[in-house]
Protein backbone atom coordinates (compact mmCIF):
# COMPACT_ATOMS: atom_id res chain seq x y z
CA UNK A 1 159.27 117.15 106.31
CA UNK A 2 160.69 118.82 109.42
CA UNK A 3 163.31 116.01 109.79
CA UNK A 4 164.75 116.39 106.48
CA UNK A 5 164.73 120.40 106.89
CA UNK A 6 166.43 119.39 110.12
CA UNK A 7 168.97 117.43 108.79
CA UNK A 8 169.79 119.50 105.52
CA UNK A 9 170.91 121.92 108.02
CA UNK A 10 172.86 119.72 110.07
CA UNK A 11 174.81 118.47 106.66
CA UNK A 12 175.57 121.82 105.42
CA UNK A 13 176.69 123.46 109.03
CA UNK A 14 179.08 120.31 109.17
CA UNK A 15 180.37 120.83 105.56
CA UNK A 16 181.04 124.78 106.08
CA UNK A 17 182.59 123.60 109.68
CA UNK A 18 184.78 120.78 107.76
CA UNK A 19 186.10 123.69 105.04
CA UNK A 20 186.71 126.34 107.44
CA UNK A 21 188.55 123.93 109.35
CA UNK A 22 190.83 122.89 106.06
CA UNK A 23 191.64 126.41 105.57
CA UNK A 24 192.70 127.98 109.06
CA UNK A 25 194.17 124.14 109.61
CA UNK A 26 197.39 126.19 108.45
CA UNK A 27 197.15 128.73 111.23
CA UNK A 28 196.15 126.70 113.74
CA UNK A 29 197.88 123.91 115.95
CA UNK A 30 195.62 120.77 115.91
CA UNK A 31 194.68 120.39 119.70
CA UNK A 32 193.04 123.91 119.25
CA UNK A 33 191.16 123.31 116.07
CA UNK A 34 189.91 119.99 117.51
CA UNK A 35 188.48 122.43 120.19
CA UNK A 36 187.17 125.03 117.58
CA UNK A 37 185.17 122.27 115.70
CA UNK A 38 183.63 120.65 118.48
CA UNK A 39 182.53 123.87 119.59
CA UNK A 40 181.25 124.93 116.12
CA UNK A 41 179.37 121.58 115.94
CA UNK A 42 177.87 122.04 119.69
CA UNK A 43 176.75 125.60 118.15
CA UNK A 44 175.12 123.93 115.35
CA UNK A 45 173.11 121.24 117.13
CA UNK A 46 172.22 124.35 118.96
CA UNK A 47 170.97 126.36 116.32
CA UNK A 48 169.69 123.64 114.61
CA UNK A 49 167.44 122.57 117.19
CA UNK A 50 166.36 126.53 117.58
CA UNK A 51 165.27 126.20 114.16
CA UNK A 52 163.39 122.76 114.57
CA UNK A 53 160.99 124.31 117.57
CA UNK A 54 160.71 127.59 115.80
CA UNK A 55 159.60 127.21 112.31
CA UNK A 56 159.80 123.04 111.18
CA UNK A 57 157.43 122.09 114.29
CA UNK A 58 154.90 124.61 113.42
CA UNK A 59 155.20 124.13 110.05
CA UNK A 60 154.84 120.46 110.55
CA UNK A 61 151.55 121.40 112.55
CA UNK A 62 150.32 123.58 109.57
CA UNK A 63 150.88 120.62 107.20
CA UNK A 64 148.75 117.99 109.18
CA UNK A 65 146.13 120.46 110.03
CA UNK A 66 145.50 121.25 106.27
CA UNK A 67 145.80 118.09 105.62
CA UNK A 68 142.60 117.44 107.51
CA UNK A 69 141.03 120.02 106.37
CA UNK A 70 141.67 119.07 103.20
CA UNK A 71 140.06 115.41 104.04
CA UNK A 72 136.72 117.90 104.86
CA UNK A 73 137.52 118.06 108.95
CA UNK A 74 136.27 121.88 108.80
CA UNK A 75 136.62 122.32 112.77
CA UNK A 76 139.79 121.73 112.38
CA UNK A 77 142.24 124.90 113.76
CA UNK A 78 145.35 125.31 114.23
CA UNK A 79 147.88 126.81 117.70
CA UNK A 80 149.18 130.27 116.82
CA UNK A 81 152.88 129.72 117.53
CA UNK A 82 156.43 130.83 116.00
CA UNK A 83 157.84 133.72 114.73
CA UNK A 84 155.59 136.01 112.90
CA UNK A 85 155.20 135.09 109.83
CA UNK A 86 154.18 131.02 110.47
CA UNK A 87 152.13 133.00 112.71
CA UNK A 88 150.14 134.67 110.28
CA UNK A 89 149.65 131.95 108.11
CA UNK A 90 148.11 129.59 110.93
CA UNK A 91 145.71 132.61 111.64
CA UNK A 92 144.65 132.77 107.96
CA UNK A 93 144.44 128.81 107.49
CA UNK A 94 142.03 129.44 110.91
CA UNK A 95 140.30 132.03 109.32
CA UNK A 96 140.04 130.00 105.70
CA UNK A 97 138.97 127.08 108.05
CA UNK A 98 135.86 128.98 109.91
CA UNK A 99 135.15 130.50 106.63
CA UNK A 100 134.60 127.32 105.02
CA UNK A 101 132.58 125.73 108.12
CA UNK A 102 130.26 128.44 108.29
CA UNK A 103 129.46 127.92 104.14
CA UNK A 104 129.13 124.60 104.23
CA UNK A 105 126.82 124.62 107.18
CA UNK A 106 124.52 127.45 105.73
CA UNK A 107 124.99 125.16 102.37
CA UNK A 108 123.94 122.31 104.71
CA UNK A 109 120.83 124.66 105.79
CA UNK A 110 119.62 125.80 102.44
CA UNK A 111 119.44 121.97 101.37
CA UNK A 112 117.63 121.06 104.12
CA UNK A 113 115.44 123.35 103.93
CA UNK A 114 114.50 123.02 100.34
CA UNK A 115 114.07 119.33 101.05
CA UNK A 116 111.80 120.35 104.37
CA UNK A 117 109.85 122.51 101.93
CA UNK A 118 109.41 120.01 98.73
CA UNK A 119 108.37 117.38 101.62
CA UNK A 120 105.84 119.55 102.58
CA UNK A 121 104.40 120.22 99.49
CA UNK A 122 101.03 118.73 98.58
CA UNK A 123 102.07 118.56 95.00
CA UNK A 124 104.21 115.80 93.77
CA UNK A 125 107.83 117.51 92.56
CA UNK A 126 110.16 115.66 90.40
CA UNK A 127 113.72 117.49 89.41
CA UNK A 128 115.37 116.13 86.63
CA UNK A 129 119.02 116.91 84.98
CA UNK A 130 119.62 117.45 81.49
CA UNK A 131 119.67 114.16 80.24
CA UNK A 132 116.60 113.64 81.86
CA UNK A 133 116.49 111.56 84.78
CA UNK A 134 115.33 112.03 88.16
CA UNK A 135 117.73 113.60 90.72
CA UNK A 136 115.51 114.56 93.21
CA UNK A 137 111.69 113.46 94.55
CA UNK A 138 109.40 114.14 97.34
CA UNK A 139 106.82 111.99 98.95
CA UNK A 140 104.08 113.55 97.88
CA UNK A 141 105.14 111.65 94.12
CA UNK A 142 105.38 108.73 95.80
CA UNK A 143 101.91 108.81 97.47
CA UNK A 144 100.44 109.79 93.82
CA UNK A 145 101.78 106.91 92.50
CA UNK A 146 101.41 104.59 95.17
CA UNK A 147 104.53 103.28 95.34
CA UNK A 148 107.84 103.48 98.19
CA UNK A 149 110.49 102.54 95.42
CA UNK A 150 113.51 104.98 94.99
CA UNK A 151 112.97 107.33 91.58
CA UNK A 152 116.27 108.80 91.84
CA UNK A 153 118.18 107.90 88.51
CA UNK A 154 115.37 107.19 86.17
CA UNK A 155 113.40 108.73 83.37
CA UNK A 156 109.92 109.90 83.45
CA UNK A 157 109.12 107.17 80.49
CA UNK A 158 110.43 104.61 82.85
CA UNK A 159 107.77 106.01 85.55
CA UNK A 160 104.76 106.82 84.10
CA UNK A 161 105.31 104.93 80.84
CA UNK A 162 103.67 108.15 79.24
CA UNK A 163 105.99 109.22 76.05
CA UNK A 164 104.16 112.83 76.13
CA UNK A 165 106.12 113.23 79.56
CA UNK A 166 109.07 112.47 78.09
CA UNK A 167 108.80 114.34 75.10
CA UNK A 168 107.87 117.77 76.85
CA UNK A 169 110.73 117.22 79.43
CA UNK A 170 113.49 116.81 76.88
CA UNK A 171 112.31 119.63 74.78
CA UNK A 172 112.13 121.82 78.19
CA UNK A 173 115.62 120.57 78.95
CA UNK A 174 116.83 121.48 74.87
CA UNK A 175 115.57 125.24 76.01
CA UNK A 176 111.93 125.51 75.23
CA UNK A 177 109.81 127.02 77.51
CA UNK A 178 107.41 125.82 79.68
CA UNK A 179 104.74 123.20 79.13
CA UNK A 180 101.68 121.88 81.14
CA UNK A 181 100.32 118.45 79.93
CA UNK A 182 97.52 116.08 81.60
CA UNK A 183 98.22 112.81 82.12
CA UNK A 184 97.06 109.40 83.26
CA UNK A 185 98.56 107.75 86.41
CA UNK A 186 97.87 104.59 87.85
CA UNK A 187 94.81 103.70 90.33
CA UNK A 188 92.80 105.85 87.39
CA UNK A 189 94.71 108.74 88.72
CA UNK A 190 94.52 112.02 86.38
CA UNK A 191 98.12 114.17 86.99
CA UNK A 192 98.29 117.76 85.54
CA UNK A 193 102.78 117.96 84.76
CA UNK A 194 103.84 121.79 84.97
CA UNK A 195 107.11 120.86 82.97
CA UNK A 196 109.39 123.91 83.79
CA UNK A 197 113.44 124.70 83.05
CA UNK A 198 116.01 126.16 85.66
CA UNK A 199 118.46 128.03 84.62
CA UNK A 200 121.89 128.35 85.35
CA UNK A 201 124.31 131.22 86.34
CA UNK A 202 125.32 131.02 83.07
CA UNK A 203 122.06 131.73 81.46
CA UNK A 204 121.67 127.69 80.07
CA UNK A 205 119.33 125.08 81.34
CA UNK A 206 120.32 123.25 84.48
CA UNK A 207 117.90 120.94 85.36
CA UNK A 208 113.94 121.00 84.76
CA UNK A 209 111.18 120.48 87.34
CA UNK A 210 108.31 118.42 86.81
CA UNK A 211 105.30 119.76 89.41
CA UNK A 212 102.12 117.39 89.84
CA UNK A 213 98.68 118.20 90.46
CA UNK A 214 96.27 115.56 90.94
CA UNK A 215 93.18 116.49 89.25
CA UNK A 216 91.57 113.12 90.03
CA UNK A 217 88.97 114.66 92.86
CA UNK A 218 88.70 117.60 90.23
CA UNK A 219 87.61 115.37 87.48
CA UNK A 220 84.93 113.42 89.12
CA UNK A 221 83.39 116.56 90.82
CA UNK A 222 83.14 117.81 87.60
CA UNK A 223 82.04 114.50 85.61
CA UNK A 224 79.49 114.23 88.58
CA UNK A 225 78.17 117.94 88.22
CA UNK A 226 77.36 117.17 84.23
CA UNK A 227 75.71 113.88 85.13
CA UNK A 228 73.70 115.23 87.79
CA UNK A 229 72.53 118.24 85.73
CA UNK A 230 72.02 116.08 82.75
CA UNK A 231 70.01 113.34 85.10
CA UNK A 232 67.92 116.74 86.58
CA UNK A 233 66.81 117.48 83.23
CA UNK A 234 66.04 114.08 82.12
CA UNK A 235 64.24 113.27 85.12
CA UNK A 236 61.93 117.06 84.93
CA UNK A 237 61.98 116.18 81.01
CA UNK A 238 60.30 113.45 81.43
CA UNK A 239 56.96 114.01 83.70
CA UNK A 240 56.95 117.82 82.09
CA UNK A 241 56.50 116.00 78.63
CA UNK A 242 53.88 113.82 79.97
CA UNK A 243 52.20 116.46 81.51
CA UNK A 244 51.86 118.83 78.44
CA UNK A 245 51.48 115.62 75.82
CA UNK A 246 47.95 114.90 77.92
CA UNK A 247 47.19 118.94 78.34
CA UNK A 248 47.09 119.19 74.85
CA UNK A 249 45.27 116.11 73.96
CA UNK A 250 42.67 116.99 76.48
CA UNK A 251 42.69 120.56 74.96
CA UNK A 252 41.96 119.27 71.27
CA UNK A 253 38.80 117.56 72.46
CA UNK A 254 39.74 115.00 74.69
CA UNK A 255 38.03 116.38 77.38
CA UNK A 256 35.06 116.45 76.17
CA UNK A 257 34.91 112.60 76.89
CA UNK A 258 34.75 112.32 80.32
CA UNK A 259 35.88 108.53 81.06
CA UNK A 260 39.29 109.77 78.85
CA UNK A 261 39.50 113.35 80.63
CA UNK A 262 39.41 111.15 84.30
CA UNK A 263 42.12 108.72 83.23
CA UNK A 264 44.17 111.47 81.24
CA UNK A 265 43.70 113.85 84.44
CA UNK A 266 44.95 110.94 86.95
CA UNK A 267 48.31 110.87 84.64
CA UNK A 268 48.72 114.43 85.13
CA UNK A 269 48.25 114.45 88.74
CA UNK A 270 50.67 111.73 88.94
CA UNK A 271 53.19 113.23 87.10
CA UNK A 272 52.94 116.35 89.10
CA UNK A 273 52.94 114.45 92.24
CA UNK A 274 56.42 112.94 90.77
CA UNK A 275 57.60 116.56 89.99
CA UNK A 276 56.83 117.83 93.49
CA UNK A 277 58.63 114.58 95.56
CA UNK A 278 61.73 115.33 92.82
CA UNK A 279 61.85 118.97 93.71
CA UNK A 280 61.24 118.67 97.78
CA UNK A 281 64.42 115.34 97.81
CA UNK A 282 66.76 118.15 95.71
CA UNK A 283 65.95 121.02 98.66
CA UNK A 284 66.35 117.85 101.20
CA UNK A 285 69.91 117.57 99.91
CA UNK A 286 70.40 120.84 98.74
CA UNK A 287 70.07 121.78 102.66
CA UNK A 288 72.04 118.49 103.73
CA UNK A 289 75.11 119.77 101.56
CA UNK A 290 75.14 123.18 103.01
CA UNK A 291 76.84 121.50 106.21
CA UNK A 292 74.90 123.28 108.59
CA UNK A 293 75.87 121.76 112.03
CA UNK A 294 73.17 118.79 113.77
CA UNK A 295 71.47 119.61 116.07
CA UNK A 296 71.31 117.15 118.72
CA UNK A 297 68.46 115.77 121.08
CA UNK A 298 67.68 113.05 123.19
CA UNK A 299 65.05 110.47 120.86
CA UNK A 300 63.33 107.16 122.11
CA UNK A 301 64.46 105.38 119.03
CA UNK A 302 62.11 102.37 119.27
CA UNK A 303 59.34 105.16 119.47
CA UNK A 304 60.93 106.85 116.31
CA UNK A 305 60.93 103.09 114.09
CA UNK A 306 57.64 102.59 115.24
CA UNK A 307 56.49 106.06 114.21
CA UNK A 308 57.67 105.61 110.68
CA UNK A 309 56.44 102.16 110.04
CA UNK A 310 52.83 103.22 111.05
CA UNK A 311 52.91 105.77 108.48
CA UNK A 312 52.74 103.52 106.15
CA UNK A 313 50.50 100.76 107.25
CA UNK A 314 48.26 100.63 104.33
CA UNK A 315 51.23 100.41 102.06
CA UNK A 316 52.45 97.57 104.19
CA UNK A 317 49.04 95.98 104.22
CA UNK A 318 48.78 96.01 100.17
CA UNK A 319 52.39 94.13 99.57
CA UNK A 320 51.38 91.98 102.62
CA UNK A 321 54.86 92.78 104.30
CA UNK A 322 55.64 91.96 107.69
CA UNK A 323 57.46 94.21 109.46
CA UNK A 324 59.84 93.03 112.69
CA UNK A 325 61.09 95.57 115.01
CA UNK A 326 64.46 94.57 117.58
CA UNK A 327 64.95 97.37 119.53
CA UNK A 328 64.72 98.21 122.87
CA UNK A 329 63.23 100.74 124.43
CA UNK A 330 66.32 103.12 124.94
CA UNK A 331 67.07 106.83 124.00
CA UNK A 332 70.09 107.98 121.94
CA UNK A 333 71.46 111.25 120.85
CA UNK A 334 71.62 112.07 117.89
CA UNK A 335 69.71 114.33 114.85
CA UNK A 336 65.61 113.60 114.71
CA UNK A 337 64.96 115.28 111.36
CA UNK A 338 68.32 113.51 110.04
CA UNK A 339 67.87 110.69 111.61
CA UNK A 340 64.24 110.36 111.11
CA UNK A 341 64.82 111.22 106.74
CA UNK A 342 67.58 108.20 106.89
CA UNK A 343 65.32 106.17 108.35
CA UNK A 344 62.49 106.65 106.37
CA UNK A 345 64.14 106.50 102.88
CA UNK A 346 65.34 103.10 103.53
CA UNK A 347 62.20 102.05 104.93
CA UNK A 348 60.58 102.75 101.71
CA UNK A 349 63.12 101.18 100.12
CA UNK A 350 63.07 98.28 101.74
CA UNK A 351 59.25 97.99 100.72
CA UNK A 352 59.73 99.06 96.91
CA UNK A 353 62.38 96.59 95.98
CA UNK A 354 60.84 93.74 98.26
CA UNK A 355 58.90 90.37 97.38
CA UNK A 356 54.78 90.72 97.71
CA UNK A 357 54.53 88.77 101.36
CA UNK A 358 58.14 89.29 102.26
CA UNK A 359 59.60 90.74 105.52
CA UNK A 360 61.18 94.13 106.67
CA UNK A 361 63.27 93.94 109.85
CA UNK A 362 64.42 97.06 111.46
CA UNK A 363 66.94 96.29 114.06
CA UNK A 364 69.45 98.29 116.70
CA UNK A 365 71.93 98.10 119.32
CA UNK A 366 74.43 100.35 120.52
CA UNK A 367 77.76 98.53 120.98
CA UNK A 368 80.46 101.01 122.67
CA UNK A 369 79.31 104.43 122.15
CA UNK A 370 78.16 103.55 118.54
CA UNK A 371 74.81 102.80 117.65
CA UNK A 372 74.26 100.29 115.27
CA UNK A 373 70.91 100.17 112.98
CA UNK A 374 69.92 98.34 110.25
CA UNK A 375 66.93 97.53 107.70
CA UNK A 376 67.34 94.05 106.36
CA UNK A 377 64.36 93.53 103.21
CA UNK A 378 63.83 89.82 101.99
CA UNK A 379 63.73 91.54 98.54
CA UNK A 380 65.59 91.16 95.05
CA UNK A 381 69.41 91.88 96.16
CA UNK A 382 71.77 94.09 94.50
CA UNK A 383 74.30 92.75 91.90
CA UNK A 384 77.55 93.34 93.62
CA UNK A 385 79.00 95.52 91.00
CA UNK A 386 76.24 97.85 91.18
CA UNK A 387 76.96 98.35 95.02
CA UNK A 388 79.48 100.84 95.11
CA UNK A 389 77.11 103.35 93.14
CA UNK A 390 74.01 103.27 94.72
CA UNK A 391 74.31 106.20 96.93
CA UNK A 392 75.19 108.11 93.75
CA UNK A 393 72.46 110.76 93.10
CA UNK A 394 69.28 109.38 90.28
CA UNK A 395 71.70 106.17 89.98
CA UNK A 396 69.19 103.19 90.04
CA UNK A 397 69.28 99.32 89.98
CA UNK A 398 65.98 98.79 88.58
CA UNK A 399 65.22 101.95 86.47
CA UNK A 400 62.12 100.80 85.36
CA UNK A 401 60.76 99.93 88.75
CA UNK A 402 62.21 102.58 90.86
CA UNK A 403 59.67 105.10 88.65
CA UNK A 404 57.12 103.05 88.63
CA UNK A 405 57.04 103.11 92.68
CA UNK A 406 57.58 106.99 92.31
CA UNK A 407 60.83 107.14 93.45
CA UNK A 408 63.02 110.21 92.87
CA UNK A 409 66.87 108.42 92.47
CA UNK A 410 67.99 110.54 95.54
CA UNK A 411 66.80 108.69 98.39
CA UNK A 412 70.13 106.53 99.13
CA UNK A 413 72.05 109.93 98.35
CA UNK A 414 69.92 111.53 100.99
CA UNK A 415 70.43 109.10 103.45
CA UNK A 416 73.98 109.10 102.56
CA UNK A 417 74.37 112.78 103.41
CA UNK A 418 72.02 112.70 106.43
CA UNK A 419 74.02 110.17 108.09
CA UNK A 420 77.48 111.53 107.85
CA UNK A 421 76.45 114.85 108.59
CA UNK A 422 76.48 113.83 112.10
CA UNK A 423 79.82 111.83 112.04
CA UNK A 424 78.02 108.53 111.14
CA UNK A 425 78.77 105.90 108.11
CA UNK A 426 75.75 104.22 106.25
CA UNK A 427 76.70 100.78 103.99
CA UNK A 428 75.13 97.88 102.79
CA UNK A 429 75.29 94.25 101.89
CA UNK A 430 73.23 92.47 99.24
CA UNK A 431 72.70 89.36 97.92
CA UNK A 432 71.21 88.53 94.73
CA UNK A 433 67.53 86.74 95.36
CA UNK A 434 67.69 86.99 99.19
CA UNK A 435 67.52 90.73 100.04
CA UNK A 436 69.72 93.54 101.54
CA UNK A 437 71.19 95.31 104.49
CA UNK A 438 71.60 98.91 105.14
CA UNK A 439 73.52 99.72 108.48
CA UNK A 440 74.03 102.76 109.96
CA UNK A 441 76.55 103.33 112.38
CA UNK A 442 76.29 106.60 114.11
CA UNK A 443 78.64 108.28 117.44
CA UNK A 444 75.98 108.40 120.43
């Protein structure tokens, strides 16, 4: 640019030069307008030159710098040089240039820091445009749906294959107002979508954002509290009906007889008994829920197994169990009343569900700074689907049986809850016909 600027002026100094010289040629001899041309060109090199450093080089500068800035080189500025005027329009290119800079970068900011914020989010956030598909996602989505594939670009039918979903975020996106849906994910996963429009400067609808709760945990708690109360009442229902069915016979005349008033009175006490060990394992748990902290002491353990199993010596003597104890003599720290209710429930549940002349082996280590005890029964197994379920409160393997020994349903849930109350895991391994293993591991 600045050469042809240069040269323009070069051409039409020479041309006024060559016409001034054709018209004083007359006046003139030719020696001395030989010496006025070369002297007019010499000026105009001169001048020309003058007017290269003064305003084409700077303007040449002011071309290439916007240029880059153009390209999006922001830092780019430019030497304040020339006469005034190219002067003040580097300064305001500078100025522009700075301007610029500093909006992208806060632009730059903002983003990040919305991104910063929707990664932090516990909810899973999808933002959609208008024509509904996904422009941008957080991880939190990505951990609901178990999955690290990009979502950027597709439609909520394509990812959750739910056409409710779809349906609600098109009519959000047409400029209906808010909806809130519940939906199934997968992994059994219940999703509540907040399906919600944001508008535009204008007023319109620029995009819609999808917000995810998982309601999963929700659901069972809640699905758990109605089977538990509805379990509470059968299991009270029951012995309560019992109870007043043999009240009232007795009171109609029944007792009068007194070989039917003995066995009718027996069923009574029995059922009362089962109403008072139902009541005292809900306090147990009730109390083992509250999270109050362990208290820890220093226990001979092989003096606390031994303790438990003669409690129950005639019980053991009846089903002709043997009982084998491997444990040293060592002491641990840990919970005694915990400890000692763990213990015991599976101890008696190692006897209920066991074979008449079978065996009941109580057996611990410590390995690291974990101790390690179990209660292996030579009994009737557990099916393995029922496993994951039995520490589930009144859930039961052998309905039938489990009353007929007196149990309550709650001792596995007890144990459960007495265990990891003091940082400890309790699980178990079962084999159909040849018995089961309960072993808890607990920090020492």
């Amino acid at each position: 640019m600045s050469f042809r600027l240069h040269s323009r002026l070069i051409a039409w100094n020479v041309l006024i030069i060559v016409l001034v010289t054709f018209v004083l040629s007359s006046f003139f001899r030719f020696s001395e307008l030989v010496l006025v041309v070369v002297a007019a060109i010499g000026l105009t090199l001169i001048f020309s030159y003058g007017v290269r450093v003064l305003v084409t080089g700077p303007l040449h500068e002011i071309a290439d710098a916007s240029r880059k800035l153009a390209s999006g080189d922001l830092d780019q500025r430019l030497p304040i040089t020339g006469d005034e005027e190219i002067a003040a329009l580097g300064t305001s290119l500078n100025t522009m240039a700075q301007n610029l800079s500093r909006q992208f970068q806060e632009l730059t900011n903002g983003k990040q820091r919305l991104e910063q914020i929707l990664e932090a989010m516990g909810q899973g956030v999808l933002v959609l445009d208008r024509s509904g598909r996904v422009t941008l996602t957080n991880s939190s989505i990505r951990k609901i749906l178990e999955t690290e594939r990009d979502l950027v670009g597709k439609t909520p039918l394509e990812i959750f294959r739910r056409p409710e979903l779809e349906k609600a975020v098109r009519e959000v996106a047409e400029g209906g107002s808010a909806q809130t849906l519940e939906i199934s994910a997968g992994s059994g996963r219940i999703l509540q979508a907040n399906v919600a429009p944001v508008p535009s400067a204008a007023g319109g609808i620029e995009s819609v954002v999808v917000v995810f709760h998982d309601l999963t945990d929700i659901r069972r708690t809640e699905r758990m509290r109605r089977d538990f109360v509805a379990n509470v009442s059968h299991e009270f229902k029951t012995p309560l009906t019992s109870i007043r069915g043999y009240a009232e016979t007795l009171m109609s005349g029944a007792k009068d007889d007194p070989k039917i008033a003995a066995d009718f009175l027996k069923t009574i006490e029995r059922n009362a008994q089962h109403l008072e060990a139902l009541v005292s394992d809900l306090l147990t748990l009730a109390r083992l829920e509250a999270e109050v902290p362990s208290t820890k002491e220093h226990i001979p353990l092989r003096a606390l197994i031994e303790e438990q199993i003669a409690t129950r010596k005639n019980a053991l003597r009846l089903q002709e169990l043997t009982v084998l104890i491997e444990c040293a003599p060592f002491e641990i720290q840990a919970d005694r009343v915990r400890l000692s209710t763990a213990l015991s429930n599976l101890i008696d549940n190692a006897m209920y569900y066991n074979r008449p002349g079978g065996r009941i082996t109580v057996s611990a280590e410590v390995v690291g700074s974990t101790l390690k005890l179990a209660v292996i029964d030579t009994g009737h197994g557990i099916p393995s689907d029922e496993l994951p379920r039995i520490f589930e409160r009144f859930y039961r393997v052998d309905k039938a049986r489990t009353r007929d020994s007196g149990g309550t349903g709650l001792g596995l849930s007890i144990v459960k809850h007495a265990i990891e109350s003091q940082g400890g895991t309790i699980s178990v391994s079962s084999l159909v016909g040849s018995g089961s293993t309960f072993t808890i591991r607990l920090p020492v």
